[in-house]
Protein backbone atom coordinates (compact mmCIF):
# COMPACT_ATOMS: atom_id res chain seq x y z
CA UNK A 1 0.00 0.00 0.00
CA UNK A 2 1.41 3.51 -0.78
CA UNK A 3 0.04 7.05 0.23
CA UNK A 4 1.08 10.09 -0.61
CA UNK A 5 -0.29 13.17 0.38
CA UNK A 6 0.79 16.88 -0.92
CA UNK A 7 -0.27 19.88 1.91
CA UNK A 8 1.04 23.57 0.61
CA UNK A 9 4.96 22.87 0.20
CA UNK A 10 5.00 19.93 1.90
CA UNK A 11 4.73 16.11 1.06
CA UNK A 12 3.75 12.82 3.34
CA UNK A 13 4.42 9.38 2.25
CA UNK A 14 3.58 6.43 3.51
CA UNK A 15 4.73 2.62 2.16
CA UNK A 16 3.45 -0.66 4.03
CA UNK A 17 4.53 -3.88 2.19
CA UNK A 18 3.72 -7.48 4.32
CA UNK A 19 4.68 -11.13 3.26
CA UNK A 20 3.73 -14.04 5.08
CA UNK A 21 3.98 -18.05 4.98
CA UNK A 22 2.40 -20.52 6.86
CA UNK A 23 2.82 -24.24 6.82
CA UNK A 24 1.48 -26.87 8.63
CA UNK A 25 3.83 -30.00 6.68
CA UNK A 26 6.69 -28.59 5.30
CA UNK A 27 9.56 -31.09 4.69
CA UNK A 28 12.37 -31.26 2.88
CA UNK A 29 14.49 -34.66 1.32
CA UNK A 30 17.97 -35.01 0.15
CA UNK A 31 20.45 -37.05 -1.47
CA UNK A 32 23.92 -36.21 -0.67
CA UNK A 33 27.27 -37.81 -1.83
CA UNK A 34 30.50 -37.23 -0.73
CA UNK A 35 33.97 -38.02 -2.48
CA UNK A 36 36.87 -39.03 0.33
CA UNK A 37 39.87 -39.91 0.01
CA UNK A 38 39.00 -43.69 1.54
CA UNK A 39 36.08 -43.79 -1.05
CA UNK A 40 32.78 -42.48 -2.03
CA UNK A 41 30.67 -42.21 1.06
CA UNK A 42 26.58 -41.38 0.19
CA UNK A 43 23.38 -40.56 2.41
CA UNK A 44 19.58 -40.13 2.08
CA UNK A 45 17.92 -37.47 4.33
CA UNK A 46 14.22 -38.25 4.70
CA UNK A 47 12.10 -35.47 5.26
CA UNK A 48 9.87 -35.43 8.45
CA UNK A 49 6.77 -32.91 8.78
CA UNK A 50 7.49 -29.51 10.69
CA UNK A 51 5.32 -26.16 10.93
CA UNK A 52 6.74 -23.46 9.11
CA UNK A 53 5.65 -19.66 9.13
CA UNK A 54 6.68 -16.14 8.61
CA UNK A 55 5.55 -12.71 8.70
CA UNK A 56 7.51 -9.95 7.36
CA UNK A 57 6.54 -6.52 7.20
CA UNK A 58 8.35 -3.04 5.88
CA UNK A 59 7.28 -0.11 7.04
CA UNK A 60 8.42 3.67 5.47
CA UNK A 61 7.51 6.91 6.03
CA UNK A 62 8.27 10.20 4.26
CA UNK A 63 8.20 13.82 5.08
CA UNK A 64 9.43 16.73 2.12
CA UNK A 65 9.27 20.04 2.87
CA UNK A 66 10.53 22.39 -0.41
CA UNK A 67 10.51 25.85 -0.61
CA UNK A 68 11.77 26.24 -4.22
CA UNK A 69 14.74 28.58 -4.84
CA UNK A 70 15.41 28.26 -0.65
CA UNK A 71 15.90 24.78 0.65
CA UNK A 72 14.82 21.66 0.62
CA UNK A 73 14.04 19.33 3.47
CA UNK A 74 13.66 15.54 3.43
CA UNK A 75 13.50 12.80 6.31
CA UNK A 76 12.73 9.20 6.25
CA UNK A 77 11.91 6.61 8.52
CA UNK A 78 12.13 2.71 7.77
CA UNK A 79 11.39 -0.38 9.86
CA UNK A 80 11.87 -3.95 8.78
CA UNK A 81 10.12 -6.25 11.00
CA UNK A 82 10.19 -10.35 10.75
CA UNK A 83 8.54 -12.84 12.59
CA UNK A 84 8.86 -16.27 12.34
CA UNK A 85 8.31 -18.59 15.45
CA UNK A 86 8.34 -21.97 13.16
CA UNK A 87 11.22 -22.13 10.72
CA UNK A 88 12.01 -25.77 12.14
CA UNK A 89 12.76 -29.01 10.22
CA UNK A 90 13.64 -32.25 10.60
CA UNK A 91 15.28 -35.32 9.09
CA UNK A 92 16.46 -38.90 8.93
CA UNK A 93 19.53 -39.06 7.77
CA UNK A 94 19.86 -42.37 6.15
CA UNK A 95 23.08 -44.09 5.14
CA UNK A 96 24.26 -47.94 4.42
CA UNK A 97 25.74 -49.84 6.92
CA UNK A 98 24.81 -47.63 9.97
CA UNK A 99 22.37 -46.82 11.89
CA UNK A 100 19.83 -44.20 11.23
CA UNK A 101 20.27 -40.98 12.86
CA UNK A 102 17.25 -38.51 13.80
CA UNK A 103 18.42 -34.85 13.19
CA UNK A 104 16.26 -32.30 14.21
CA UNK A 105 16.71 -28.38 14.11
CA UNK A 106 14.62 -25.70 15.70
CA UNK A 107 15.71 -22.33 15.15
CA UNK A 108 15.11 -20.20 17.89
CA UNK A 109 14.19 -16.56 15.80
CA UNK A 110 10.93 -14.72 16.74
């Protein structure tokens, strides 16, 4: 959304810009392979289920103020604010000859 607003030789803005996500069953698989030295060495993350949302808002505001031939003033505010209380996931990580390891990651970022 943008506003902007002319009053004798001044000028308001305004800007507000939002983008969101929500998720209830996000995963994510991989296949990864790695060359060694001692030999090739590959594993299969599986994927498990995990909420995933964001919010992210911008905020801006604008103030001119122009008295031609004289001066010209200009000020700006900004604000960049992101939520996101479920950017978790989790996997299986999957690889032959060994056991299978659960690896799960919660990232702590409100």
């Amino acid at each position: 959304m943008y506003i902007k607003v002319n009053h004798k030789l001044s000028e308001f803005g305004f800007n507000y810009y939002v983008s969101y996500r929500d998720y209830n069953d996000r995963f994510m698989d991989e296949d990864q392979s790695f060359s060694l030295p001692d030999g090739n060495r590959n594993r299969y993350l599986k994927g498990i289920t995990t909420p995933f949302n964001y919010a992210d808002h911008y905020l801006e505001l604008n103030y001119n103020l122009t008295k031609p031939e004289r001066y010209v003033f200009n000020a700006s505010f900004t604000d960049n604010i992101f939520r996101s209380p479920h950017n978790d996931y989790g996997q299986i990580i999957r690889e032959e000859g060994k056991n299978d390891i659960y690896s799960f990651t919660k990232k702590i970022n409100t």
